[in-house]
C-alpha atoms as a PDB file:
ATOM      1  CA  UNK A   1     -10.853 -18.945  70.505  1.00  0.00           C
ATOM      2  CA  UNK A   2      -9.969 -22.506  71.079  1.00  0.00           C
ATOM      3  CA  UNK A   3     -10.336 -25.672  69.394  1.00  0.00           C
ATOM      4  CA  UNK A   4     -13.085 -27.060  72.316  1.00  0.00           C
ATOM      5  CA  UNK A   5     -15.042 -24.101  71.765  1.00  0.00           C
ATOM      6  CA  UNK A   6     -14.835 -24.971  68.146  1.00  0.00           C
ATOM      7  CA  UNK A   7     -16.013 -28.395  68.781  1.00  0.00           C
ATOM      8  CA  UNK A   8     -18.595 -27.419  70.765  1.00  0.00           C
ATOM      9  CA  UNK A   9     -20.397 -25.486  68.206  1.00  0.00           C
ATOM     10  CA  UNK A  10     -19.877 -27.700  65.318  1.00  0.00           C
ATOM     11  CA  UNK A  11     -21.836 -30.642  67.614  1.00  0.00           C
ATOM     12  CA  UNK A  12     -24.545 -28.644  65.861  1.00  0.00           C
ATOM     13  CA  UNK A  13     -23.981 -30.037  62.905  1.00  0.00           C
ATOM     14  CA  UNK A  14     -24.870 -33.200  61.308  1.00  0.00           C
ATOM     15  CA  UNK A  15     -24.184 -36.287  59.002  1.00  0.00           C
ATOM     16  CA  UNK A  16     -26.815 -36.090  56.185  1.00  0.00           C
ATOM     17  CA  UNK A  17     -27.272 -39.341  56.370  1.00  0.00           C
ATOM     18  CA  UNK A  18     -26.664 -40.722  60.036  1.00  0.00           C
ATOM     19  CA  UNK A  19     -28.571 -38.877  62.893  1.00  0.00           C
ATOM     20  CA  UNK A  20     -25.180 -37.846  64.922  1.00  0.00           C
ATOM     21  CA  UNK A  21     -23.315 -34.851  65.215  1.00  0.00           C
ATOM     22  CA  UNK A  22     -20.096 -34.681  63.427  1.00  0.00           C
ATOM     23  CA  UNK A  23     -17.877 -34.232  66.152  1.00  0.00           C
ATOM     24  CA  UNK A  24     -19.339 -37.422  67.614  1.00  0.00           C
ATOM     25  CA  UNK A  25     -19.464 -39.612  64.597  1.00  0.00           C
ATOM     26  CA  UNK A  26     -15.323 -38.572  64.415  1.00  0.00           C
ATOM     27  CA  UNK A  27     -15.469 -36.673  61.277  1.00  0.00           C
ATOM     28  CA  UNK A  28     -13.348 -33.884  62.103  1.00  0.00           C
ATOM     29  CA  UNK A  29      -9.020 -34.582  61.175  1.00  0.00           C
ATOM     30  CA  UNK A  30      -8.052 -31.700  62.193  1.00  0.00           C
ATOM     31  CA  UNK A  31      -9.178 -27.800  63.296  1.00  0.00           C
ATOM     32  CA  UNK A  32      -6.568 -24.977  62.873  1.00  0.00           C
ATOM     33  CA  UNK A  33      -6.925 -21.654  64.209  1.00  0.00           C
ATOM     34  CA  UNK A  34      -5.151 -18.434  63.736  1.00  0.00           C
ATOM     35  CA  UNK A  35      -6.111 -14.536  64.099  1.00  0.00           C
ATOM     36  CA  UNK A  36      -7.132 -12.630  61.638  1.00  0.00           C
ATOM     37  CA  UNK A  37      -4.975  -9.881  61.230  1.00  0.00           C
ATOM     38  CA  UNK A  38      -6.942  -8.602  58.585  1.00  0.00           C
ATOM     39  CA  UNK A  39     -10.006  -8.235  60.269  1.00  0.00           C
ATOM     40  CA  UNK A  40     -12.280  -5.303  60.327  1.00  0.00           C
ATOM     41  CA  UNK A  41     -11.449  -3.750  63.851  1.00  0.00           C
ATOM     42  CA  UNK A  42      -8.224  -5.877  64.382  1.00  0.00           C
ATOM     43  CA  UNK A  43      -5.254  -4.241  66.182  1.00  0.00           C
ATOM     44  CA  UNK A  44      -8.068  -1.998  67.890  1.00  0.00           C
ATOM     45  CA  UNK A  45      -8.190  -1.705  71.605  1.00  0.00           C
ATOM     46  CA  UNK A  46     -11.638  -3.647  72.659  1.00  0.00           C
ATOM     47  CA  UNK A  47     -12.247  -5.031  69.508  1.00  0.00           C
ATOM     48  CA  UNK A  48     -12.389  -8.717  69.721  1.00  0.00           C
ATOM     49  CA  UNK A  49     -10.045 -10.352  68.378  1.00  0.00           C
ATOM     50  CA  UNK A  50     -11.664 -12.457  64.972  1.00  0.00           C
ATOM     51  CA  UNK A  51      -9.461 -16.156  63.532  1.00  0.00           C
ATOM     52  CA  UNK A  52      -9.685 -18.075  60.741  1.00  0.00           C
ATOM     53  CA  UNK A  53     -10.511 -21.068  60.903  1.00  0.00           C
ATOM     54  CA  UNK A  54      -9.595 -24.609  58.850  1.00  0.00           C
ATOM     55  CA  UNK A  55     -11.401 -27.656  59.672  1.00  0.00           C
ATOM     56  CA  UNK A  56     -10.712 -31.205  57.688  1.00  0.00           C
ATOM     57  CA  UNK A  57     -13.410 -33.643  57.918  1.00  0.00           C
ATOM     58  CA  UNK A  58     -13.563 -37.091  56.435  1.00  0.00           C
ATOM     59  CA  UNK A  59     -17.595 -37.887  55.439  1.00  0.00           C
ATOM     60  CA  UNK A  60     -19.405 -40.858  55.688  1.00  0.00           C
ATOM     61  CA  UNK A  61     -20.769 -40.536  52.776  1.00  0.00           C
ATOM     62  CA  UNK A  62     -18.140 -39.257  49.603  1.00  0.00           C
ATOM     63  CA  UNK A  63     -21.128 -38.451  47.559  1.00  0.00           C
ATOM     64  CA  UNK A  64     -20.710 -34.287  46.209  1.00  0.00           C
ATOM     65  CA  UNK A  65     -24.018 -33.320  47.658  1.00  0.00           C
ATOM     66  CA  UNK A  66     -23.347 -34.887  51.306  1.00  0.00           C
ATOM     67  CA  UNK A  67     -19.924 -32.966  50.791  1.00  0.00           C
ATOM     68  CA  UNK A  68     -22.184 -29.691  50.350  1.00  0.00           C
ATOM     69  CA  UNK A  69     -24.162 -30.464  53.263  1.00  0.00           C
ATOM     70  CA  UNK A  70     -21.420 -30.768  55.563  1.00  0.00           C
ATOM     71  CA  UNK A  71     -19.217 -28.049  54.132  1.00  0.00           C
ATOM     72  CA  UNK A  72     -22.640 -25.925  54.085  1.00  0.00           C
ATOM     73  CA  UNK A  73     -23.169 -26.216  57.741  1.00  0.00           C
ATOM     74  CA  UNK A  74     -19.779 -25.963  58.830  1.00  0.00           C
ATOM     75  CA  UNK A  75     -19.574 -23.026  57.249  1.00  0.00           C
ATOM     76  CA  UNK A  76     -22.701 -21.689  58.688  1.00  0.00           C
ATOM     77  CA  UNK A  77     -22.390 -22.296  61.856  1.00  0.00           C
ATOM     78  CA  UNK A  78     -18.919 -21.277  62.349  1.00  0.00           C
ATOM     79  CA  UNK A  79     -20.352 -17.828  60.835  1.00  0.00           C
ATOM     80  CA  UNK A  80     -22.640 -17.678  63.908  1.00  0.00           C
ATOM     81  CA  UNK A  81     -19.165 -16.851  66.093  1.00  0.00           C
ATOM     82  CA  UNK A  82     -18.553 -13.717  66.803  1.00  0.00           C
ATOM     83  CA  UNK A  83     -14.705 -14.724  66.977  1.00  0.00           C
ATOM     84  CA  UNK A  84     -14.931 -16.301  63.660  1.00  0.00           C
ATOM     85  CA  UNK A  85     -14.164 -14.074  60.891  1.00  0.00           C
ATOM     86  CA  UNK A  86     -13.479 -17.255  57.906  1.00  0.00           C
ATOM     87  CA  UNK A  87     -13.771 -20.675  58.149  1.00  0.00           C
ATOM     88  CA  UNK A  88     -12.541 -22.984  55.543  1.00  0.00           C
ATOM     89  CA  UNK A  89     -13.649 -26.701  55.307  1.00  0.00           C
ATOM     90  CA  UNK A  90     -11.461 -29.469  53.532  1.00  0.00           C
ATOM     91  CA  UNK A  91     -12.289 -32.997  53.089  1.00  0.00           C
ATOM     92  CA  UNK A  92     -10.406 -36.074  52.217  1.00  0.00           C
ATOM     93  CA  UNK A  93     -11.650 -39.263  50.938  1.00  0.00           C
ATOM     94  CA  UNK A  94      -8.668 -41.048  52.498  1.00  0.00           C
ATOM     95  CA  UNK A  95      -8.414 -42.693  55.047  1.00  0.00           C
ATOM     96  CA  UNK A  96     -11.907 -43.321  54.635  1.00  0.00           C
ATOM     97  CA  UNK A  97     -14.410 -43.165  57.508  1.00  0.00           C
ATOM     98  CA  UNK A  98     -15.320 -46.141  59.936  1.00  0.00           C
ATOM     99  CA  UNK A  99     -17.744 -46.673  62.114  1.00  0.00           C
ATOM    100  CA  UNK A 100     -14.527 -47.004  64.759  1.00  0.00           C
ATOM    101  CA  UNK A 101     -14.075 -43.422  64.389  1.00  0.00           C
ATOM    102  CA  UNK A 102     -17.570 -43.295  66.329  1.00  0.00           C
ATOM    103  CA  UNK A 103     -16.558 -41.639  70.112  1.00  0.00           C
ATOM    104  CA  UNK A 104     -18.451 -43.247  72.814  1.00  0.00           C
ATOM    105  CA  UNK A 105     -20.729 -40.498  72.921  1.00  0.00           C
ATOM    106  CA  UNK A 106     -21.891 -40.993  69.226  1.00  0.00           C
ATOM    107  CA  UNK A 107     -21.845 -44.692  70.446  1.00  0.00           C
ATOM    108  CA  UNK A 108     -24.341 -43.618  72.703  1.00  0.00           C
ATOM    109  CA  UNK A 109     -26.765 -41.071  70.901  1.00  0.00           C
ATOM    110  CA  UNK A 110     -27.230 -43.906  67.861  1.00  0.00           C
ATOM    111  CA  UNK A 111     -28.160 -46.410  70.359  1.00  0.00           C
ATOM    112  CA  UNK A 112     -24.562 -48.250  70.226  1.00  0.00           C
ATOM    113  CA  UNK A 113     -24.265 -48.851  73.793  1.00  0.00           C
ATOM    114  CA  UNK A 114     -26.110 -50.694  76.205  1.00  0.00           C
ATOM    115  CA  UNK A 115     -27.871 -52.649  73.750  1.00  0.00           C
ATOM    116  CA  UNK A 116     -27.264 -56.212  73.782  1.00  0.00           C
ATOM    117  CA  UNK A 117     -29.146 -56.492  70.438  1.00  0.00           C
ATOM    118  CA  UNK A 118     -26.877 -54.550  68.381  1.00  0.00           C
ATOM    119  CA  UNK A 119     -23.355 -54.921  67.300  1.00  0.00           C
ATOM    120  CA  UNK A 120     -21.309 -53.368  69.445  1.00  0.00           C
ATOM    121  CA  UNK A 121     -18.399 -50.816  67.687  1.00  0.00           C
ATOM    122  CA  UNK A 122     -15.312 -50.558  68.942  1.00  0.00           C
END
């Protein structure tokens, strides 16, 4: 289990209120992963090995039910790993989110880039 693979699944999840993944729009602070030692199956020859994992996120939006959302499908879709046995979501209000936080990517799936009509983040 690493932290890309981690990444990679949460691009499946999105801002409630701006059409880009999280990873993308540079929500996630941080993403901590260790085994699960309490597992069902862990210590057990062939059994995969499960983690828990923590994930702080900053929102663009610090209203309680865009909180839910995110923590909601975070939650979710970390579930959907086989290696995943807990995941835990935290969120901080500060520093709050920018539109610099953006990664070219997001820059270019909202339109960002390449657009001489629109304001250009960086």
């Amino acid at each position: 289990m690493t932290e890309a693979e981690i990444r990679a699944a949460l691009r499946d999840c999105y801002d409630p209120e701006i059409p880009c993944n999280i990873v993308d729009l540079g929500l996630l602070q941080s993403i901590a992963i260790q085994p699960d030692l309490e597992a069902p199956g862990a210590g057990i020859p062939g059994v995969p090995q499960k983690h828990c994992v923590a994930i702080t996120l900053i929102p663009t939006s610090p209203t309680e039910a865009a909180e839910a959302q995110l923590t909601a499908q975070i939650v979710n879709r970390l579930a959907g790993l086989e290696t995943v046995s807990k995941a835990t979501v935290t969120i901080l209000h500060t520093p709050p989110w920018t539109p610099q936080n953006i990664t070219p990517s997001g820059r270019k799936i909202l339109g960002l880039d390449g657009n001489p009509a629109l304001v250009q983040i960086r």
